[in-house]
C-alpha atoms as a PDB file:
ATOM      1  CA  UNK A   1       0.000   0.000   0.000  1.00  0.00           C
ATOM      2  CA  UNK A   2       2.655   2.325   0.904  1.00  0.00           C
ATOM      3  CA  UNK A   3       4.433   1.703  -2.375  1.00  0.00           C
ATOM      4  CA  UNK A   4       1.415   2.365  -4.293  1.00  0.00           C
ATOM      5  CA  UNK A   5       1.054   5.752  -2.699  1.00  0.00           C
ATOM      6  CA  UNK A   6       4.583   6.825  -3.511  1.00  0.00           C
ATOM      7  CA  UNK A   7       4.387   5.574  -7.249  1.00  0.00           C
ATOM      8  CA  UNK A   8       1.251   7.442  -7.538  1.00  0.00           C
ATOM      9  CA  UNK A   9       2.721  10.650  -5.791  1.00  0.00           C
ATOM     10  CA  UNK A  10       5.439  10.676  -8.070  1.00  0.00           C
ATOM     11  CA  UNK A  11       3.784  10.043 -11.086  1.00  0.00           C
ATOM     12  CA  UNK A  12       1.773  13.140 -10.177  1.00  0.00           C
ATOM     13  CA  UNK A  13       4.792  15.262  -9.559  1.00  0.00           C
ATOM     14  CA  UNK A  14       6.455  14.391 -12.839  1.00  0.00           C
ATOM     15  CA  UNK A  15       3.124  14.972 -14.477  1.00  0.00           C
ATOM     16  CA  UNK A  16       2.672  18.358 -12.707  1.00  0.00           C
ATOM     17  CA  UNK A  17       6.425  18.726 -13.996  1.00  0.00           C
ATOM     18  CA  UNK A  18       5.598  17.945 -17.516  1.00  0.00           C
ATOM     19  CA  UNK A  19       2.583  20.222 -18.030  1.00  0.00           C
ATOM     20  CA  UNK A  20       4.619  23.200 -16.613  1.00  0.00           C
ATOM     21  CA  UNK A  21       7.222  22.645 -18.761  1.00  0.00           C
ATOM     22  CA  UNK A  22       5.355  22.685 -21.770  1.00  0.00           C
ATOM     23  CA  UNK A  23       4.444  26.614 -20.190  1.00  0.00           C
ATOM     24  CA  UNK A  24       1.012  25.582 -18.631  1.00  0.00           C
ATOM     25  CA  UNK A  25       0.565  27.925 -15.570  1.00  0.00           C
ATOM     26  CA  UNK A  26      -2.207  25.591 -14.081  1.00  0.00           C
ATOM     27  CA  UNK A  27      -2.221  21.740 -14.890  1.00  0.00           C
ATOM     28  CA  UNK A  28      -5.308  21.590 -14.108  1.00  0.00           C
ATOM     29  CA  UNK A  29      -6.921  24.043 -16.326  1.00  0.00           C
ATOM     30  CA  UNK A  30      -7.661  21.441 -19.013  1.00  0.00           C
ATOM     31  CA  UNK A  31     -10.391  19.633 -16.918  1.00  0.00           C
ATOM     32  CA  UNK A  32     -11.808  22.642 -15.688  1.00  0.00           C
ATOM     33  CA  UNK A  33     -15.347  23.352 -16.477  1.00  0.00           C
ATOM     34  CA  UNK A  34     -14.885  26.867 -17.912  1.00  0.00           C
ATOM     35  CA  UNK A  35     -18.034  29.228 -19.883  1.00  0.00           C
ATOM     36  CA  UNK A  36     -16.138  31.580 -22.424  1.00  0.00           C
ATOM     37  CA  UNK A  37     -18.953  33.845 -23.733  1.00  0.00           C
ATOM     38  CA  UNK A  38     -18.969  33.946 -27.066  1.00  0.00           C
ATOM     39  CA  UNK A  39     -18.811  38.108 -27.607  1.00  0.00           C
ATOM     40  CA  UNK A  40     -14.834  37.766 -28.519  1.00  0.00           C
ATOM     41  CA  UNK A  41     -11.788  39.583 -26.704  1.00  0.00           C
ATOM     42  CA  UNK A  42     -13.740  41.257 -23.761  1.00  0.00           C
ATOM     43  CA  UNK A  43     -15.263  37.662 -22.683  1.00  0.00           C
ATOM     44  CA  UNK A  44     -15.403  36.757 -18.994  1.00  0.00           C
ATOM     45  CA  UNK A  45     -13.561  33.341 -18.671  1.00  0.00           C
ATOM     46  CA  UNK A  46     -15.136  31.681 -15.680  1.00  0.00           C
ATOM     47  CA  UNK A  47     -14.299  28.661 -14.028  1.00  0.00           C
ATOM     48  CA  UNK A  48     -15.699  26.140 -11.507  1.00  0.00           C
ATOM     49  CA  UNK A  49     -14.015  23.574  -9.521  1.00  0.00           C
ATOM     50  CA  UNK A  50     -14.384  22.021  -6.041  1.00  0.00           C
ATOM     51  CA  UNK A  51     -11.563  22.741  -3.400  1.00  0.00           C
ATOM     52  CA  UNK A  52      -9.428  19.427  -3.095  1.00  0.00           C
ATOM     53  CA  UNK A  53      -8.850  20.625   0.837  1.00  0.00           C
ATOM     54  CA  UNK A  54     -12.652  20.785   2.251  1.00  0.00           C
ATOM     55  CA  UNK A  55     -14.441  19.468  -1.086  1.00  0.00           C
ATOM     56  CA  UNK A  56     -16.345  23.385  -1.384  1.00  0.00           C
ATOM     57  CA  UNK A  57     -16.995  24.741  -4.627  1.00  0.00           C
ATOM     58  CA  UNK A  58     -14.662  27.563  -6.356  1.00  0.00           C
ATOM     59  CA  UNK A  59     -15.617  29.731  -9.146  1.00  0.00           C
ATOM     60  CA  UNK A  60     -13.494  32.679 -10.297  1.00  0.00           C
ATOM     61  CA  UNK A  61     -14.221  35.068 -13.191  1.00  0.00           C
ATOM     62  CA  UNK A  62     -11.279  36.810 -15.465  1.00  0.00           C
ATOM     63  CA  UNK A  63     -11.862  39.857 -17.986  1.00  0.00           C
ATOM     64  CA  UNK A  64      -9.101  41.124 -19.644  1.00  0.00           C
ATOM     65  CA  UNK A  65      -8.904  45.135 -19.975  1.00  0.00           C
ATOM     66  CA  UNK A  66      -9.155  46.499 -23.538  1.00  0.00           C
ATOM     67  CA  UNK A  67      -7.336  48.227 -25.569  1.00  0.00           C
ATOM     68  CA  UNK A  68      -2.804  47.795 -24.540  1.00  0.00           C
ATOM     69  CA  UNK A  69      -3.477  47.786 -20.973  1.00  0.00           C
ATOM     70  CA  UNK A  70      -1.843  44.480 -19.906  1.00  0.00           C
ATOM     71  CA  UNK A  71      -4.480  43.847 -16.842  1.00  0.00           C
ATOM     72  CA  UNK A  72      -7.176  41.684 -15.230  1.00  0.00           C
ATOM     73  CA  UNK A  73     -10.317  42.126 -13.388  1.00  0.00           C
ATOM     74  CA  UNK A  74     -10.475  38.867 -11.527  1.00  0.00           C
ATOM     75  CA  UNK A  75     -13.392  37.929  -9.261  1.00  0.00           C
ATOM     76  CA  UNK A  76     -13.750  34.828  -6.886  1.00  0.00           C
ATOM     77  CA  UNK A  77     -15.655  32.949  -4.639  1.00  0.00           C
ATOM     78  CA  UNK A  78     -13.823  30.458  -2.222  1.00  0.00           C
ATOM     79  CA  UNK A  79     -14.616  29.151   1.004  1.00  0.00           C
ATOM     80  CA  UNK A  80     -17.794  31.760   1.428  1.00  0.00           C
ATOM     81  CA  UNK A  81     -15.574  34.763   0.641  1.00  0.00           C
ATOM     82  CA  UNK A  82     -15.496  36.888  -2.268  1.00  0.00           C
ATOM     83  CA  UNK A  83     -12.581  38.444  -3.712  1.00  0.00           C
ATOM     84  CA  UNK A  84     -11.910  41.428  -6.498  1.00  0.00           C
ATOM     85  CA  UNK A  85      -8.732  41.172  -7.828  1.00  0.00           C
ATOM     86  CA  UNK A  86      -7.210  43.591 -10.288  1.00  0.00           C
ATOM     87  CA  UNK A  87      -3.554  41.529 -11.624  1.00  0.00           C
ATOM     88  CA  UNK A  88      -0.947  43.145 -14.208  1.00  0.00           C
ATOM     89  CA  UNK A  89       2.711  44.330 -14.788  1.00  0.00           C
ATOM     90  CA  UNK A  90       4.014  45.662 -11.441  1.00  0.00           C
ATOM     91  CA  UNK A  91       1.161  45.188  -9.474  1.00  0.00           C
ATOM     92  CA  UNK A  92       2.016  43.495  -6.528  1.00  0.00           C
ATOM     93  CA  UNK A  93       3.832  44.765  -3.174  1.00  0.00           C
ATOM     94  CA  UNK A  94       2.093  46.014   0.218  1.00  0.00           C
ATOM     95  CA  UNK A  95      -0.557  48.125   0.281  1.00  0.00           C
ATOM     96  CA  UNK A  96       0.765  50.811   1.378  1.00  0.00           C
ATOM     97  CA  UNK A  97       2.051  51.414  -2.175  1.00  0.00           C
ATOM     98  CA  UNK A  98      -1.125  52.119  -4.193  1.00  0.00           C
ATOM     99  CA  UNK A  99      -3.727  54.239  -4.264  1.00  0.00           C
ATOM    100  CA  UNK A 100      -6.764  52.434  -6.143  1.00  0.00           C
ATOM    101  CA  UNK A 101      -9.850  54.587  -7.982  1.00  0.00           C
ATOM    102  CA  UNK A 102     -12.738  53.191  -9.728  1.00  0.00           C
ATOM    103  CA  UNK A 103     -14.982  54.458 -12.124  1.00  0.00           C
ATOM    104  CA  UNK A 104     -18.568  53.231 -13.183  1.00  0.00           C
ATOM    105  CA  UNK A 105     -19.509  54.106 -16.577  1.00  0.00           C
ATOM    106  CA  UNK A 106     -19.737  57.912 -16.133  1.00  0.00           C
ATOM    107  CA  UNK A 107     -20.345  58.213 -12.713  1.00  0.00           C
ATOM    108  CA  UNK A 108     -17.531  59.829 -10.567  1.00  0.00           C
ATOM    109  CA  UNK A 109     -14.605  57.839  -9.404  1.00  0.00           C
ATOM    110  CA  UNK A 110     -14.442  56.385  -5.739  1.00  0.00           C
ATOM    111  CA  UNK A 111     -11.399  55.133  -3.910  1.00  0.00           C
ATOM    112  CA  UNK A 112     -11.005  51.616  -3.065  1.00  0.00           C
ATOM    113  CA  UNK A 113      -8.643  50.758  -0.169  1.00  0.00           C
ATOM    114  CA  UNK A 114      -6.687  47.809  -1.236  1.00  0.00           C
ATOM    115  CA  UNK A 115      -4.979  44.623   0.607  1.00  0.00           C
ATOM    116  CA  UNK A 116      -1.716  42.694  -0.053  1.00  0.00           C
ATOM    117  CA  UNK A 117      -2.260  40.128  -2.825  1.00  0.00           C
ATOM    118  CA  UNK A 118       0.899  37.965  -4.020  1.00  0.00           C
ATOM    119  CA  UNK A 119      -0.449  38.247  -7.407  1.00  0.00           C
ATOM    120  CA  UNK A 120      -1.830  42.169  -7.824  1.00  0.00           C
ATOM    121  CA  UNK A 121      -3.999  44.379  -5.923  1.00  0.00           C
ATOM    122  CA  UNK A 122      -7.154  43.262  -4.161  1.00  0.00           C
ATOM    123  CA  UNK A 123      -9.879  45.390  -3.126  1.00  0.00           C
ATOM    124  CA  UNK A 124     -11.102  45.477   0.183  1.00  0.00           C
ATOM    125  CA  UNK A 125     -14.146  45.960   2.026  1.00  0.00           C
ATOM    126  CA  UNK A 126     -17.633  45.392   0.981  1.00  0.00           C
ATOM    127  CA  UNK A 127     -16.650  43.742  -2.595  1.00  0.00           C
ATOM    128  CA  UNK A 128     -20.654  42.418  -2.438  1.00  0.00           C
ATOM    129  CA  UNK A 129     -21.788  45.460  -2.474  1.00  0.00           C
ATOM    130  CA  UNK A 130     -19.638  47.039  -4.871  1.00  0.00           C
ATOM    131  CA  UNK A 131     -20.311  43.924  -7.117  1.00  0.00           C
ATOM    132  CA  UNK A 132     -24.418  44.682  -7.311  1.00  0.00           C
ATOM    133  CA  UNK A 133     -23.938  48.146  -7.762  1.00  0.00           C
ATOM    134  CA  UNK A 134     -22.586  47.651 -11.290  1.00  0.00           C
ATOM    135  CA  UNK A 135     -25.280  48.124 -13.735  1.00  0.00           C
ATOM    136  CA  UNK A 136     -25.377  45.481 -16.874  1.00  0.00           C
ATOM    137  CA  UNK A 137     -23.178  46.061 -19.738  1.00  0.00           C
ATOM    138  CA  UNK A 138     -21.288  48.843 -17.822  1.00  0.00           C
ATOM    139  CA  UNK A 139     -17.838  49.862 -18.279  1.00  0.00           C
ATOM    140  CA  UNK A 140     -15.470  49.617 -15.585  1.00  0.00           C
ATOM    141  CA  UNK A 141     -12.812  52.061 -15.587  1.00  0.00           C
ATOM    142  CA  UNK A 142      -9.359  51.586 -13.235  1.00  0.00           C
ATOM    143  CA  UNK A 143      -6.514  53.704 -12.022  1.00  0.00           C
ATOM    144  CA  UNK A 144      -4.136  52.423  -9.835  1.00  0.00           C
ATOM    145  CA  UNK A 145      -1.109  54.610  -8.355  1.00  0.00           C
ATOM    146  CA  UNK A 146       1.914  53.655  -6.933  1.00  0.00           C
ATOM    147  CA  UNK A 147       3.689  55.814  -4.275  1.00  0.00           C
ATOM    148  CA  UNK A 148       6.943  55.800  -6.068  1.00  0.00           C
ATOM    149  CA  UNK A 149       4.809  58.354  -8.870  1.00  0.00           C
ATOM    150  CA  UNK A 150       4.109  55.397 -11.646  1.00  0.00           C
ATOM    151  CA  UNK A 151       0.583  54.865 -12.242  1.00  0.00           C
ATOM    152  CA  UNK A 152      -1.266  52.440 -14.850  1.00  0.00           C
ATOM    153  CA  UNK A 153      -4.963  52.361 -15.958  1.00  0.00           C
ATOM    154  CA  UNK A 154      -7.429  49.859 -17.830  1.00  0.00           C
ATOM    155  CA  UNK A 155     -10.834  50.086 -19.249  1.00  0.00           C
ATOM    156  CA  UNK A 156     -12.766  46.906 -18.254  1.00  0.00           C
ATOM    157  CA  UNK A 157     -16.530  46.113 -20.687  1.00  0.00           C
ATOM    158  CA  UNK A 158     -18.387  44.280 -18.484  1.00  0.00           C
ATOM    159  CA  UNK A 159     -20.737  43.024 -20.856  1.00  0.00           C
ATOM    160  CA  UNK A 160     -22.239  39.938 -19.292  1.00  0.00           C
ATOM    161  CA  UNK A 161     -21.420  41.314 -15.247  1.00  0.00           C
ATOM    162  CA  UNK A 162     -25.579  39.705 -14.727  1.00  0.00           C
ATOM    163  CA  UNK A 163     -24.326  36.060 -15.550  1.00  0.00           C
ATOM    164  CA  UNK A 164     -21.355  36.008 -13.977  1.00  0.00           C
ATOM    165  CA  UNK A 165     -23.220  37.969 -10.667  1.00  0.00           C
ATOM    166  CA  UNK A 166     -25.552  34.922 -10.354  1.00  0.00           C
ATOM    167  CA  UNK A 167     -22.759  32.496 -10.210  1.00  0.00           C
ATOM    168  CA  UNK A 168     -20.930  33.643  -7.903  1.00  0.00           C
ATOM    169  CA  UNK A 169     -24.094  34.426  -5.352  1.00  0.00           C
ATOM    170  CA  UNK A 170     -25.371  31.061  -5.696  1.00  0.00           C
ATOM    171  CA  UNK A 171     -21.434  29.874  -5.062  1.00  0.00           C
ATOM    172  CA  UNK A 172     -20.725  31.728  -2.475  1.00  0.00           C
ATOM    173  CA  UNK A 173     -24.559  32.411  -0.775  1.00  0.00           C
ATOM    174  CA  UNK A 174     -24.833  35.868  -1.128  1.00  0.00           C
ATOM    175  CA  UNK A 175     -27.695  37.172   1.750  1.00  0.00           C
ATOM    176  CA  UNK A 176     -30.515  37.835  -0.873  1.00  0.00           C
ATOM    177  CA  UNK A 177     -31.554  41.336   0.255  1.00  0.00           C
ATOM    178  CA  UNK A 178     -28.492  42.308  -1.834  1.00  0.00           C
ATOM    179  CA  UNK A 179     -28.232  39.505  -4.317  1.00  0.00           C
ATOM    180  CA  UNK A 180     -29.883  41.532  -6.919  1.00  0.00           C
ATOM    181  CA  UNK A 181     -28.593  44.727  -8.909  1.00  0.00           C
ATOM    182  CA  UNK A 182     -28.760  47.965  -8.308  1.00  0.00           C
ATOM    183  CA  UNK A 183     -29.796  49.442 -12.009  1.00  0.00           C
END
């Protein structure tokens, strides 16, 4: 039995091995269930999978900014928690190094405080909240700071915000006196 659970271990490890040699950054990703809207380049890529630590589900949803802006508007749902992530060149470090604004369509921009991420800058607070107060097919604008004087933006479409909402409420059991939009 004990040599069984080695081989297998190792067989897994050189596996792992293989597929990130070949430049995958998740092994996994293949047999993911993923929906990739079918509206082109501005598509939400979301994915579902069940934690292999307490068996819960995970979703998380990825737009890519348009235009040159090399960033990502990541959202996610683990363990009952919901996450906003924005992830691109430079962006990572304590949070004491940015200063975050949003913008909603034309509304005025808002500061976000952030928190330290390992891979960019996550929003904190009410996320909830600031999720159901984006109207459908809005555009998300983003301006991020950095002490040092550097700065970056990105223009997110979030064509398709509804869908990806209801996912991640039903994942992660959103209270329902704020599981619908405010339009």
């Amino acid at each position: 039995m004990t040599f069984t659970l080695i081989a297998l271990v190792v067989t897994l490890a050189i596996a792992n091995d293989l597929a990130r040699a070949r430049g995958a950054e998740d092994p996994m990703a293949p047999v993911r269930v993923s929906d990739r809207p079918a509206n082109g380049a501005g598509a939400w890529i979301v994915s579902a999978t069940t934690s292999p630590v307490d068996y819960s589900s995970i979703i998380k949803a990825t737009l890519p900014s348009q235009g040159d802006a090399a960033m990502s508007l990541s959202i996610r749902c683990r363990g009952g928690l919901t996450e906003v992530l924005l992830d691109g060149a430079g962006l990572s470090g304590r949070r004491e190094d940015y200063t975050l604004s949003l913008r909603i369509n034309d509304d005025p921009p808002f500061q976000v405080s952030t928190i330290t991420s390992v891979r960019g800058v996550a929003l904190e607070g009410d996320v909830v909240r600031l999720l159901q107060s984006i109207p459908g097919h809005s555009e998300l604008s983003v301006h991020v700071s950095r002490r040092t004087g550097t700065s970056a933006g990105a223009v997110f479409a979030l064509d398709g915000i509804e869908s990806v909402r209801a996912k991640l409420a039903a994942t992660c059991k959103w209270p329902r006196a704020i599981a619908k939009p405010n339009n």
